[in-house]
PDB file of N, CA and C in Angstrom:
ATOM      1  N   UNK A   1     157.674 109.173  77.664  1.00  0.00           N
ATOM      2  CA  UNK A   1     158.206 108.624  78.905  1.00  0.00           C
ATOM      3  C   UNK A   1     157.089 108.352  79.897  1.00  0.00           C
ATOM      4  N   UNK A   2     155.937 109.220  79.899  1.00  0.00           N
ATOM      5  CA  UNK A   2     155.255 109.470  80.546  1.00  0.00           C
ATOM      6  C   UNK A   2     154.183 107.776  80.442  1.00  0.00           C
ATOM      7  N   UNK A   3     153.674 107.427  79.441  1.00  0.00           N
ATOM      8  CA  UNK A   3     153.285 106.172  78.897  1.00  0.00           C
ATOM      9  C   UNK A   3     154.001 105.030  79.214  1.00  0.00           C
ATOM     10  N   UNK A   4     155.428 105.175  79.372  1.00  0.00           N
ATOM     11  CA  UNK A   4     156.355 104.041  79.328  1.00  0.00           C
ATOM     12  C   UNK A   4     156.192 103.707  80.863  1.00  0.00           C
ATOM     13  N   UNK A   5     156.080 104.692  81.661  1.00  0.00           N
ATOM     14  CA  UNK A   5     156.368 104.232  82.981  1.00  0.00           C
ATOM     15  C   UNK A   5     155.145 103.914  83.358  1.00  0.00           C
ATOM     16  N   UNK A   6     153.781 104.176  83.342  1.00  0.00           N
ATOM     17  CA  UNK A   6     152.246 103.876  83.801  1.00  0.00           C
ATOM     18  C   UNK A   6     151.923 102.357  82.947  1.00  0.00           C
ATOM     19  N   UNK A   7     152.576 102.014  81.936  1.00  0.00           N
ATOM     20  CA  UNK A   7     152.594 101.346  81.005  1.00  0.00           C
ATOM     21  C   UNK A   7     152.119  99.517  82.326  1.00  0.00           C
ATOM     22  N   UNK A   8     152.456  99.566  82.829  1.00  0.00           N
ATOM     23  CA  UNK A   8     152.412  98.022  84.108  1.00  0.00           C
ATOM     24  C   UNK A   8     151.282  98.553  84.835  1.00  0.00           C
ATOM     25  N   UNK A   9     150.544  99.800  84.935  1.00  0.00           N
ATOM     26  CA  UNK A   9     149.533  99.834  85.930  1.00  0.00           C
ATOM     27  C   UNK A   9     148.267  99.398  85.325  1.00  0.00           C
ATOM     28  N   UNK A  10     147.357  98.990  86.503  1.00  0.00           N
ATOM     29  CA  UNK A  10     145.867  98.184  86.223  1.00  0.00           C
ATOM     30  C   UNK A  10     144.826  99.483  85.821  1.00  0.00           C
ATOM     31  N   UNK A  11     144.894  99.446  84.330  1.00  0.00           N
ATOM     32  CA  UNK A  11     143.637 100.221  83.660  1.00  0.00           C
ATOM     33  C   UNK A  11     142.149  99.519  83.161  1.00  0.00           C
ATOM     34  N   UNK A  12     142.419  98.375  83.984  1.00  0.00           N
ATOM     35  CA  UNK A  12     141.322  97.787  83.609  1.00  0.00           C
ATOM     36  C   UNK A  12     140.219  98.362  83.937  1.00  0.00           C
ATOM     37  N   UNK A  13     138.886  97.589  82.728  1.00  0.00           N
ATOM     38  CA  UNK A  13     137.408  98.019  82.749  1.00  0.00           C
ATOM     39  C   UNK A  13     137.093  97.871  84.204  1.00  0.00           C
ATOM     40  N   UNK A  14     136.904  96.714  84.880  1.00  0.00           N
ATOM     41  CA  UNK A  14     136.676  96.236  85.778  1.00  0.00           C
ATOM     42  C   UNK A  14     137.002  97.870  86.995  1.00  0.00           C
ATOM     43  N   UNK A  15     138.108  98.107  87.095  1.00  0.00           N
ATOM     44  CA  UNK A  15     138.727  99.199  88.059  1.00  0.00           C
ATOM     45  C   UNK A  15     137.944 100.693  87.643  1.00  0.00           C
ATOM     46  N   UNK A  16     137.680 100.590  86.565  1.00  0.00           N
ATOM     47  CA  UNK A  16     137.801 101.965  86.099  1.00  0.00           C
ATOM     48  C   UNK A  16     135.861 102.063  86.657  1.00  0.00           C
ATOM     49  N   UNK A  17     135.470 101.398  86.032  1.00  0.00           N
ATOM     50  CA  UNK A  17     133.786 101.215  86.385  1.00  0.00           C
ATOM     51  C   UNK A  17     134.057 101.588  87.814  1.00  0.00           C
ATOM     52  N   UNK A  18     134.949 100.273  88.634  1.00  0.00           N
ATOM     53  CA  UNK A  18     134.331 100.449  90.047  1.00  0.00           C
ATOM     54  C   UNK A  18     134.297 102.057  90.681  1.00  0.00           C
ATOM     55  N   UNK A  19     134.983 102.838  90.138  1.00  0.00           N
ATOM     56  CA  UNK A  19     135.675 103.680  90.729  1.00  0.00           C
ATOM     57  C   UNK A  19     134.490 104.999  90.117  1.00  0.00           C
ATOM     58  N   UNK A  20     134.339 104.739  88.822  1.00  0.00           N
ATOM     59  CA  UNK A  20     133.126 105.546  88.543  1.00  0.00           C
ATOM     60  C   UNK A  20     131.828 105.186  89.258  1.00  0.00           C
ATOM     61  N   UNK A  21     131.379 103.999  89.424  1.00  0.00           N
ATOM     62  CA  UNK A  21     130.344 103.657  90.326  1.00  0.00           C
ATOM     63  C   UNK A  21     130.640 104.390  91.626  1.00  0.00           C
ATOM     64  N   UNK A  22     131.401 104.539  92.303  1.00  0.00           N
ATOM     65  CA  UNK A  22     132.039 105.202  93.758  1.00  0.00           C
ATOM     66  C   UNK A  22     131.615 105.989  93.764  1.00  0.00           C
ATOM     67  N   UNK A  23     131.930 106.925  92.527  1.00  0.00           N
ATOM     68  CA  UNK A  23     131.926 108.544  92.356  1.00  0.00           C
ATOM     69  C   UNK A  23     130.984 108.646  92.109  1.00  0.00           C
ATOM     70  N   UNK A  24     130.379 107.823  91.484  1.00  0.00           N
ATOM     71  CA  UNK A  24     128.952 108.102  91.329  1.00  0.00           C
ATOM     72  C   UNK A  24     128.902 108.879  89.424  1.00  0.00           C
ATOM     73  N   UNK A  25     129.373 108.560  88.837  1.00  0.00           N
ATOM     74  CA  UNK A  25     129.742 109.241  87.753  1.00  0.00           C
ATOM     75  C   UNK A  25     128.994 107.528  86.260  1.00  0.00           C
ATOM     76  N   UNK A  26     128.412 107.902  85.497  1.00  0.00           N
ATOM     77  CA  UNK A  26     127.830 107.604  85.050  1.00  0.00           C
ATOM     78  C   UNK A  26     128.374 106.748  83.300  1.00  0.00           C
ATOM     79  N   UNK A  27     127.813 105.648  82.768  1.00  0.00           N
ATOM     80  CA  UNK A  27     128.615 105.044  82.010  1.00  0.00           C
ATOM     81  C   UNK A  27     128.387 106.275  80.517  1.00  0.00           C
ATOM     82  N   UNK A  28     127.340 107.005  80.265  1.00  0.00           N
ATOM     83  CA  UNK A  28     127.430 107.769  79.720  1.00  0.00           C
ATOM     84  C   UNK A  28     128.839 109.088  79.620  1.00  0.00           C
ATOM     85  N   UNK A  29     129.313 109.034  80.707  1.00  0.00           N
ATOM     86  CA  UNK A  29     130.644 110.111  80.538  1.00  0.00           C
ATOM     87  C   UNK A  29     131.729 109.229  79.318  1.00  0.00           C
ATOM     88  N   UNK A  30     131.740 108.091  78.716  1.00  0.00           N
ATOM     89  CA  UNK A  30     132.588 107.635  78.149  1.00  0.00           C
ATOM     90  C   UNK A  30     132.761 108.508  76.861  1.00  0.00           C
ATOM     91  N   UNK A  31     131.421 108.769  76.024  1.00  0.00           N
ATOM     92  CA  UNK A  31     131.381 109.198  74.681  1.00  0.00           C
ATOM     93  C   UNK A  31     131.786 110.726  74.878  1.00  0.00           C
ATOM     94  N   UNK A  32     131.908 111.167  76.041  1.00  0.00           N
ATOM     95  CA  UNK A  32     131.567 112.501  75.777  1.00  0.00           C
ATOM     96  C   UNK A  32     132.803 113.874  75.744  1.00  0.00           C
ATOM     97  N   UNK A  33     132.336 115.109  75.430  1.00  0.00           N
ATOM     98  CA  UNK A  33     133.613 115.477  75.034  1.00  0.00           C
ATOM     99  C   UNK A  33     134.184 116.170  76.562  1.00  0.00           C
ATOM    100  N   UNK A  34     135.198 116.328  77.222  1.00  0.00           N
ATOM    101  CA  UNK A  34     135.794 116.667  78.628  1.00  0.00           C
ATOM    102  C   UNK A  34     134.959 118.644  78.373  1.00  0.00           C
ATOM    103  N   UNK A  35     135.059 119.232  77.503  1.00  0.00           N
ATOM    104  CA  UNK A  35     134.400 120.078  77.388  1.00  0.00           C
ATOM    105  C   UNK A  35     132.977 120.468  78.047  1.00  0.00           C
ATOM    106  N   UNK A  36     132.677 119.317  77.719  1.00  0.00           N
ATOM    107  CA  UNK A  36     130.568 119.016  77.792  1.00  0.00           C
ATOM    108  C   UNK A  36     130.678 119.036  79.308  1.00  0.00           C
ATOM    109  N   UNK A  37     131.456 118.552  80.410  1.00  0.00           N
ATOM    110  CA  UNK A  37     131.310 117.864  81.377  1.00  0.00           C
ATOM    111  C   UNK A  37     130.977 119.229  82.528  1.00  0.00           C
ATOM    112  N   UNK A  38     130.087 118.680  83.700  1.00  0.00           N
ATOM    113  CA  UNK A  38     130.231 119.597  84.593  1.00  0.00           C
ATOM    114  C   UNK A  38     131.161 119.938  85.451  1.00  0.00           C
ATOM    115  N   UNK A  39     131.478 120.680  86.208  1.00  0.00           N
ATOM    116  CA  UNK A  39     132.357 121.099  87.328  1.00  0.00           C
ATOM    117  C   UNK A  39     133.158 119.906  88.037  1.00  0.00           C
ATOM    118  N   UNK A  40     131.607 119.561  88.231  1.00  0.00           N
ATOM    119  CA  UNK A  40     131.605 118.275  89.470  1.00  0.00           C
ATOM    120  C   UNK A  40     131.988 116.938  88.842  1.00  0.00           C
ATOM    121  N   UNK A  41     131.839 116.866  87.722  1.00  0.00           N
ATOM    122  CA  UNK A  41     132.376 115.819  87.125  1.00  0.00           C
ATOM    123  C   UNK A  41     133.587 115.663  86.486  1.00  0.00           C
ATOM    124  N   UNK A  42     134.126 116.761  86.433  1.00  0.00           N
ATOM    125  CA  UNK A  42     135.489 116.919  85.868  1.00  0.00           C
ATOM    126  C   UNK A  42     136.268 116.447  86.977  1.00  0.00           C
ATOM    127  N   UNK A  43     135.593 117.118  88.059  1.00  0.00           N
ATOM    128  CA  UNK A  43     136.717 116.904  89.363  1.00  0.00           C
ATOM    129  C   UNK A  43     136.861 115.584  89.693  1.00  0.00           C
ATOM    130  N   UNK A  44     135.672 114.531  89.713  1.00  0.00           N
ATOM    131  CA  UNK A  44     135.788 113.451  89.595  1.00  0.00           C
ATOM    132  C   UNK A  44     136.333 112.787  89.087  1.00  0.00           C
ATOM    133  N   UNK A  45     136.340 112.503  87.688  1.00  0.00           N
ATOM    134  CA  UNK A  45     137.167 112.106  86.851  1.00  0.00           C
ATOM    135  C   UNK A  45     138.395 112.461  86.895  1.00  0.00           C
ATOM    136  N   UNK A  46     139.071 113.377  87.368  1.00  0.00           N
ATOM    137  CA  UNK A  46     140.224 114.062  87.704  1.00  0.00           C
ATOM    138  C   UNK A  46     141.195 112.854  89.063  1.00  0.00           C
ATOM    139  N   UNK A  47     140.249 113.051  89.649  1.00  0.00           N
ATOM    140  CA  UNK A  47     140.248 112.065  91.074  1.00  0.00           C
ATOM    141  C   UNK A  47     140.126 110.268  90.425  1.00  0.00           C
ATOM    142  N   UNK A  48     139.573 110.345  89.599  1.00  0.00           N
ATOM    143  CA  UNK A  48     139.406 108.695  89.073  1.00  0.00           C
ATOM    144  C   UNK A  48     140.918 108.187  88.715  1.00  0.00           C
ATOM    145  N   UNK A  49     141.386 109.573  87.523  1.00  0.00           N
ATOM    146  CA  UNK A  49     142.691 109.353  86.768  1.00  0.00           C
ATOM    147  C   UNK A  49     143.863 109.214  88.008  1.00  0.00           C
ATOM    148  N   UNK A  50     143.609 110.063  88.603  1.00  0.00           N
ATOM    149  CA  UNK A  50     144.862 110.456  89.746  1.00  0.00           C
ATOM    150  C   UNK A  50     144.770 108.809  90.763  1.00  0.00           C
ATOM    151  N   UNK A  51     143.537 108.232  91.071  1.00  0.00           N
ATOM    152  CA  UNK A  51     143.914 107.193  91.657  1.00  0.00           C
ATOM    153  C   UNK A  51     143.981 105.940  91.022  1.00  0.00           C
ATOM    154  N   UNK A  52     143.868 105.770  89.801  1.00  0.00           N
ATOM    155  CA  UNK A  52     144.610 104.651  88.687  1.00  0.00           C
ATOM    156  C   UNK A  52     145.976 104.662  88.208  1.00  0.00           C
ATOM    157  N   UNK A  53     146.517 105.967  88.636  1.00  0.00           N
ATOM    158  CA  UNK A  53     147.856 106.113  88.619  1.00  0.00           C
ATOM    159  C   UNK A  53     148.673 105.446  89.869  1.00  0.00           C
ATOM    160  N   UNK A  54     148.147 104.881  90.567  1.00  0.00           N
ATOM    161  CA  UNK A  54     148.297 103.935  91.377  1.00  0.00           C
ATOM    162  C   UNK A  54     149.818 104.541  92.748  1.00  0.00           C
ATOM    163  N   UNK A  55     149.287 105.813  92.789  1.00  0.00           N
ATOM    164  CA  UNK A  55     150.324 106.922  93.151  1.00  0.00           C
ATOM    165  C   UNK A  55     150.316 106.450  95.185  1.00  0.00           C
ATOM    166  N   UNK A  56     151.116 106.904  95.610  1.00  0.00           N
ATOM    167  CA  UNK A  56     150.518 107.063  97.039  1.00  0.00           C
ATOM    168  C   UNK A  56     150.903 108.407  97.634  1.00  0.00           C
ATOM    169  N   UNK A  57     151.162 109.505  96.425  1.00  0.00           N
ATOM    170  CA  UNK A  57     150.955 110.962  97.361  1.00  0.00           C
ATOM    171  C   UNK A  57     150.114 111.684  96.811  1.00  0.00           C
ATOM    172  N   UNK A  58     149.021 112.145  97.093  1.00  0.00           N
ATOM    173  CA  UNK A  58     148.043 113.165  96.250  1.00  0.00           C
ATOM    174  C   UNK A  58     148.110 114.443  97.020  1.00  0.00           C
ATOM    175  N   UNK A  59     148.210 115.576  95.821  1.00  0.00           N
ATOM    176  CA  UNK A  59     148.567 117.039  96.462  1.00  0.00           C
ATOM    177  C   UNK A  59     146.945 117.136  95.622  1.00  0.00           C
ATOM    178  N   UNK A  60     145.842 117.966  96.408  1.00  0.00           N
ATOM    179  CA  UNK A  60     144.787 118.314  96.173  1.00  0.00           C
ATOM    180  C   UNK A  60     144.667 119.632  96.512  1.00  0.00           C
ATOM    181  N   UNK A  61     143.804 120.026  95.017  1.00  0.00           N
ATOM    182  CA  UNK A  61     143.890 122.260  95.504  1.00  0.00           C
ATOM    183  C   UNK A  61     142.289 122.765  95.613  1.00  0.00           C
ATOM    184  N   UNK A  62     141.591 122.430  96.449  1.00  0.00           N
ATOM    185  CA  UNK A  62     140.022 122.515  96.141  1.00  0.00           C
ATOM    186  C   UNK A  62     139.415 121.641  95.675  1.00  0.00           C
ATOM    187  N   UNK A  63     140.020 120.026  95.492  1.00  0.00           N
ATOM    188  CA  UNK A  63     139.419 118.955  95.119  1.00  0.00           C
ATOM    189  C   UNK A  63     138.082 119.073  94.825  1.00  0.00           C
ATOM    190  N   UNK A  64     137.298 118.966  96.257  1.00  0.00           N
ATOM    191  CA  UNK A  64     135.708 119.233  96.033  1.00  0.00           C
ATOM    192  C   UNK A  64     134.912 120.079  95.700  1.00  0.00           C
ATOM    193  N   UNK A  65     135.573 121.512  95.596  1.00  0.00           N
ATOM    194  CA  UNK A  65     135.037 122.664  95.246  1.00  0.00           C
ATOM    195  C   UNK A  65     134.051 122.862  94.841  1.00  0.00           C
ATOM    196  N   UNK A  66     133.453 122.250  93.397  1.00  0.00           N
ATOM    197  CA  UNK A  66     132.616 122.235  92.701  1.00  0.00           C
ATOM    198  C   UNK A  66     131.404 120.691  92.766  1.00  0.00           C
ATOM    199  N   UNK A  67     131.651 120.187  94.180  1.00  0.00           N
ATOM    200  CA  UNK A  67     130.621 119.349  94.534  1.00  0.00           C
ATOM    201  C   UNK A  67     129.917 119.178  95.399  1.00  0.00           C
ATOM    202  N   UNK A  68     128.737 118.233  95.576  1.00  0.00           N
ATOM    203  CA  UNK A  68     127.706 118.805  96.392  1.00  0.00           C
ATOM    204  C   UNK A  68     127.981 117.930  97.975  1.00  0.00           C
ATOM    205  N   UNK A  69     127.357 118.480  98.726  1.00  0.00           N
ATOM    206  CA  UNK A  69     128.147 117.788 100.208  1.00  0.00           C
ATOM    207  C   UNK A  69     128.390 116.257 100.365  1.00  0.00           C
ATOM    208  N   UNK A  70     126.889 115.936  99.977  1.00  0.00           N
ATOM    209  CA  UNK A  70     127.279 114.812  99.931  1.00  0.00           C
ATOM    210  C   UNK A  70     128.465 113.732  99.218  1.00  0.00           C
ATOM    211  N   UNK A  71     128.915 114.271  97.608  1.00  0.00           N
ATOM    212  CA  UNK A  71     129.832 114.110  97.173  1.00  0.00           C
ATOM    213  C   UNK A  71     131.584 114.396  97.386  1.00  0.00           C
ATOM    214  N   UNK A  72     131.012 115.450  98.610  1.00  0.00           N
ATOM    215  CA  UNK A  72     132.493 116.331  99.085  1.00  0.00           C
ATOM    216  C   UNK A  72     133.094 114.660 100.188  1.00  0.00           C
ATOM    217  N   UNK A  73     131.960 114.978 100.692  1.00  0.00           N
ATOM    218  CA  UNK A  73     131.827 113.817 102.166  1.00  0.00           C
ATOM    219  C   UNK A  73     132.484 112.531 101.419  1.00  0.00           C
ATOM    220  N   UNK A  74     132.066 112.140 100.662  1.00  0.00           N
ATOM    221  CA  UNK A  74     132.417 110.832  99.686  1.00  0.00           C
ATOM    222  C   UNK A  74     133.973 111.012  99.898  1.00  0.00           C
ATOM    223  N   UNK A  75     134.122 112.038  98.765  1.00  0.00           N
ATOM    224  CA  UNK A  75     135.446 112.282  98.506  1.00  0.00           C
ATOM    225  C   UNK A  75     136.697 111.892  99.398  1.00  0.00           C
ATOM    226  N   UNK A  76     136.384 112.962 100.328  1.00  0.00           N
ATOM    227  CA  UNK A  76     137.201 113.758 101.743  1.00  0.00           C
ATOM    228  C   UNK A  76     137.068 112.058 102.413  1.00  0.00           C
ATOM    229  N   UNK A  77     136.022 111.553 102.500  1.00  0.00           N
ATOM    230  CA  UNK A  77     136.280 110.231 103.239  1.00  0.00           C
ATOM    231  C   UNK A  77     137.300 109.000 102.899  1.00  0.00           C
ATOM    232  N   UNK A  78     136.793 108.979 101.296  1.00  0.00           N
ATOM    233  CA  UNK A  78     137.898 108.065 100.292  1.00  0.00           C
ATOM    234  C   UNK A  78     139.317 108.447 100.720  1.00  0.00           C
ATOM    235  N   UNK A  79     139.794 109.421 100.192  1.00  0.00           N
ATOM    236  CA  UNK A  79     141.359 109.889 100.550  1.00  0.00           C
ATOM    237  C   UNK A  79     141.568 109.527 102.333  1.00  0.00           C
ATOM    238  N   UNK A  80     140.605 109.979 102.976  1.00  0.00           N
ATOM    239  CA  UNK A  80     141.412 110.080 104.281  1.00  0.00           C
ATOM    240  C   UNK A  80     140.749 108.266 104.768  1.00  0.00           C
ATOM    241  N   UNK A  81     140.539 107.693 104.449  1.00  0.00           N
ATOM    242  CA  UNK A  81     139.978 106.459 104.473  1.00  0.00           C
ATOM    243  C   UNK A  81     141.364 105.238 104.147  1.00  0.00           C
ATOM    244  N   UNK A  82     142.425 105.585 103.583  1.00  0.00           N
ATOM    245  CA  UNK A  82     143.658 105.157 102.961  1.00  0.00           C
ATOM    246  C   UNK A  82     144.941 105.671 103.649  1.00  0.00           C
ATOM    247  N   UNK A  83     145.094 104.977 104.814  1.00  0.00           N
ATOM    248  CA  UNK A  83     146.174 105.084 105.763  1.00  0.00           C
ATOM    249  C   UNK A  83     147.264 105.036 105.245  1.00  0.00           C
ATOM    250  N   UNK A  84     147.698 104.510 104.339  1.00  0.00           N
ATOM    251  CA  UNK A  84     149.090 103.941 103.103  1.00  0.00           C
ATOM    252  C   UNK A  84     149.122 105.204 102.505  1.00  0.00           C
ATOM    253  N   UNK A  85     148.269 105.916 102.184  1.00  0.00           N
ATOM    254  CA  UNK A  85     148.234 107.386 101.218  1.00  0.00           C
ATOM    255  C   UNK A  85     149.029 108.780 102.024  1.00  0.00           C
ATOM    256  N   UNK A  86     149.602 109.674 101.382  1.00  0.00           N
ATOM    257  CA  UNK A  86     149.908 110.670 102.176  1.00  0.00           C
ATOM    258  C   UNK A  86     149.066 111.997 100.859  1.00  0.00           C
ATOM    259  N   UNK A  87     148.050 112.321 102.034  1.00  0.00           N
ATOM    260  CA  UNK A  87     147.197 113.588 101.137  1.00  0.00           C
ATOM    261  C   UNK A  87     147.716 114.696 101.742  1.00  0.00           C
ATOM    262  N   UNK A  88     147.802 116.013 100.671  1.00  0.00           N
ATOM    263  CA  UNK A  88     147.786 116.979 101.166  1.00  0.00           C
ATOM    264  C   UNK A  88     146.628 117.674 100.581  1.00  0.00           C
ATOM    265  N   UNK A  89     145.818 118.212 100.835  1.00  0.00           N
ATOM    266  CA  UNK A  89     144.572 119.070 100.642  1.00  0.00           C
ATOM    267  C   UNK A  89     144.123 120.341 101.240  1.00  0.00           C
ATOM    268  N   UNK A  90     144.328 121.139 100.216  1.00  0.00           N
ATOM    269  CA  UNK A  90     144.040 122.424 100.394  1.00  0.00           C
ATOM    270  C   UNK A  90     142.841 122.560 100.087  1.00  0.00           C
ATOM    271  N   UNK A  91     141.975 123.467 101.003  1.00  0.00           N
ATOM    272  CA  UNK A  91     140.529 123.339 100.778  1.00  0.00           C
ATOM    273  C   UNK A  91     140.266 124.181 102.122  1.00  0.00           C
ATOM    274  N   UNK A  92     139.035 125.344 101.583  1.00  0.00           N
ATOM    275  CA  UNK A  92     138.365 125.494 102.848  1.00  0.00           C
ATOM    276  C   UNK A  92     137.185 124.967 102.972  1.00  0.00           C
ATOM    277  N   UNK A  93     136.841 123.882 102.580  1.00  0.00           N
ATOM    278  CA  UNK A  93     135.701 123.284 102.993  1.00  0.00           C
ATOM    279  C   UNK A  93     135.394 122.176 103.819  1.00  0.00           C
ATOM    280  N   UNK A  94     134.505 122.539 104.939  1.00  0.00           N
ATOM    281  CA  UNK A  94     134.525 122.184 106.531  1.00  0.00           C
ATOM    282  C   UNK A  94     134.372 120.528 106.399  1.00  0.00           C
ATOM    283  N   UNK A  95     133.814 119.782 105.386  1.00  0.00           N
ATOM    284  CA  UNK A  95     134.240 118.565 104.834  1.00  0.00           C
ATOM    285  C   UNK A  95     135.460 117.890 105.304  1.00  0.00           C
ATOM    286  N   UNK A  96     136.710 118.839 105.075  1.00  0.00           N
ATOM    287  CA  UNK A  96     137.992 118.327 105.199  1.00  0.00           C
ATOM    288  C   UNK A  96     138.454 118.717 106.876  1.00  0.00           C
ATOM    289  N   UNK A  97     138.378 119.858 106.832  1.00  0.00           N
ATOM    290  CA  UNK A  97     138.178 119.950 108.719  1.00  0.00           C
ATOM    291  C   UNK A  97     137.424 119.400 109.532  1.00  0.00           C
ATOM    292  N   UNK A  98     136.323 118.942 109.599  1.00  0.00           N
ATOM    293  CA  UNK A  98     135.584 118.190 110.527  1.00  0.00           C
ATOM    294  C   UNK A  98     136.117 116.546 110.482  1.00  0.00           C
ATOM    295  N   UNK A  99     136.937 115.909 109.548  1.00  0.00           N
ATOM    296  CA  UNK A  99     136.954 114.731 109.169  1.00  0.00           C
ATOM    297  C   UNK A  99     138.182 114.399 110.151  1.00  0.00           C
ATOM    298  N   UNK A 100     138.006 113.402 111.376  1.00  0.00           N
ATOM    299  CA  UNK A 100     138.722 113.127 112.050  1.00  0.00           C
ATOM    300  C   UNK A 100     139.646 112.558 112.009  1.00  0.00           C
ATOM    301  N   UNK A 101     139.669 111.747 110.768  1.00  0.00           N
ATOM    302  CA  UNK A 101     140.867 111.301 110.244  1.00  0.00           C
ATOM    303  C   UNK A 101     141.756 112.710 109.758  1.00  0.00           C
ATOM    304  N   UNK A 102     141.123 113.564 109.437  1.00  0.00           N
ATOM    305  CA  UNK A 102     142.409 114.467 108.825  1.00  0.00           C
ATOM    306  C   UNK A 102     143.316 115.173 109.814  1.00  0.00           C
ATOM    307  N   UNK A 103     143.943 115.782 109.607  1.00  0.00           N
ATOM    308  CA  UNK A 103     145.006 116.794 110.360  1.00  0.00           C
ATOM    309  C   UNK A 103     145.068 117.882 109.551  1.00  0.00           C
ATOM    310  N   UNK A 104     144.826 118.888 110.533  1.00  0.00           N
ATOM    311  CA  UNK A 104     144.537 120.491 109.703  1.00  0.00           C
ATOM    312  C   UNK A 104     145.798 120.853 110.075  1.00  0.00           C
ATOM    313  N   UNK A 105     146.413 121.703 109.185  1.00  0.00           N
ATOM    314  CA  UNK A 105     147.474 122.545 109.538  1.00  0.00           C
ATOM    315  C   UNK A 105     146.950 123.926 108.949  1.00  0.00           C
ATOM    316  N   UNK A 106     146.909 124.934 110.333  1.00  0.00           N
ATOM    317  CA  UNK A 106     146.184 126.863 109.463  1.00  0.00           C
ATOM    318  C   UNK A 106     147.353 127.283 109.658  1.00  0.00           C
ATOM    319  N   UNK A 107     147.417 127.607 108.188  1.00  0.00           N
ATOM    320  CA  UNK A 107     148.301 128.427 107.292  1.00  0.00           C
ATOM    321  C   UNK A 107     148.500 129.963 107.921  1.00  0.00           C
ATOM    322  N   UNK A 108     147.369 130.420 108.246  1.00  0.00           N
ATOM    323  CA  UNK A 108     147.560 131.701 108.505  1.00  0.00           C
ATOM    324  C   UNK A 108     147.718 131.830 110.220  1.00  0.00           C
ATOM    325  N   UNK A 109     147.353 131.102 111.376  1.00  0.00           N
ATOM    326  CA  UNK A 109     147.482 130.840 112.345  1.00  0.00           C
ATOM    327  C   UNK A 109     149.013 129.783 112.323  1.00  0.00           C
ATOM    328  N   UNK A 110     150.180 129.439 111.457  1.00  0.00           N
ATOM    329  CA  UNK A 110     150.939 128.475 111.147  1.00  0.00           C
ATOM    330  C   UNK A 110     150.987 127.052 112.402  1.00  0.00           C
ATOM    331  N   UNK A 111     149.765 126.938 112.602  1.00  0.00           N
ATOM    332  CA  UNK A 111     150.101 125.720 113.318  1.00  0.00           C
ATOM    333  C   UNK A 111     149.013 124.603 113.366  1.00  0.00           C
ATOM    334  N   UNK A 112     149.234 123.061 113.332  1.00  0.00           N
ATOM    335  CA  UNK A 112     148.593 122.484 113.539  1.00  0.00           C
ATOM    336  C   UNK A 112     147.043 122.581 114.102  1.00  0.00           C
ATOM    337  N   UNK A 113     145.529 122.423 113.826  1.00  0.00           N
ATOM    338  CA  UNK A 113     144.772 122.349 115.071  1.00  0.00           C
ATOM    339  C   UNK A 113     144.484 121.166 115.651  1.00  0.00           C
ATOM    340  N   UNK A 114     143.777 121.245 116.772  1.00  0.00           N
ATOM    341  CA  UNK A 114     143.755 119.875 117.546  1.00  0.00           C
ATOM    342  C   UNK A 114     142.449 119.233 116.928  1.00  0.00           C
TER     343      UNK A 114
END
């Protein structure tokens, strides 16, 4: 079922490159086994699949966790860069709080910050 319904979305080469070029993720990840891969590249690729699914709600649990600032920054910018998107992202990394596009809600304080 799962095939049948993604079955009309754009998996093209063209998309899939651009999006690895973004990430910064390399034409060498094609051959390789998801095993081999690093942290940081899993998460990527994770993030590649999730936005070829051509979705507009992404629930994220530490997205960037395992990447380096500059790649967090990338990230955290892409998602909150897409006004049409509704993200939710869990993360304590100041990446996602400093980003003025986002809206923090503390969990343990239960309220919005400014």
């Amino acid at each position: 079922a799962g095939l049948k319904a993604n079955s009309g979305l754009d998996f093209s080469r063209e998309r899939l490159e651009g999006l690895m070029d973004f990430f910064e993720l390399g034409r060498d990840l094609y051959g390789k086994d998801v095993a081999s891969l690093s942290g940081g590249e899993r998460q990527r690729v994770a993030i590649i699949i999730a936005v070829l699914l051509n979705r507009k709600v992404f629930l994220l649990d530490e997205a960037t966790s395992a990447l380096d600032k500059y790649l967090k920054q990338k990230v955290a910018d892409f998602f909150a860069g897409h006004a049409d998107w509704t993200v939710l992202s869990i993360s304590h990394d100041p990446v996602w709080l400093e980003n003025p596009l986002v809206r923090v809600f503390d969990l343990e304080e239960r309220q919005w910050k400014q």
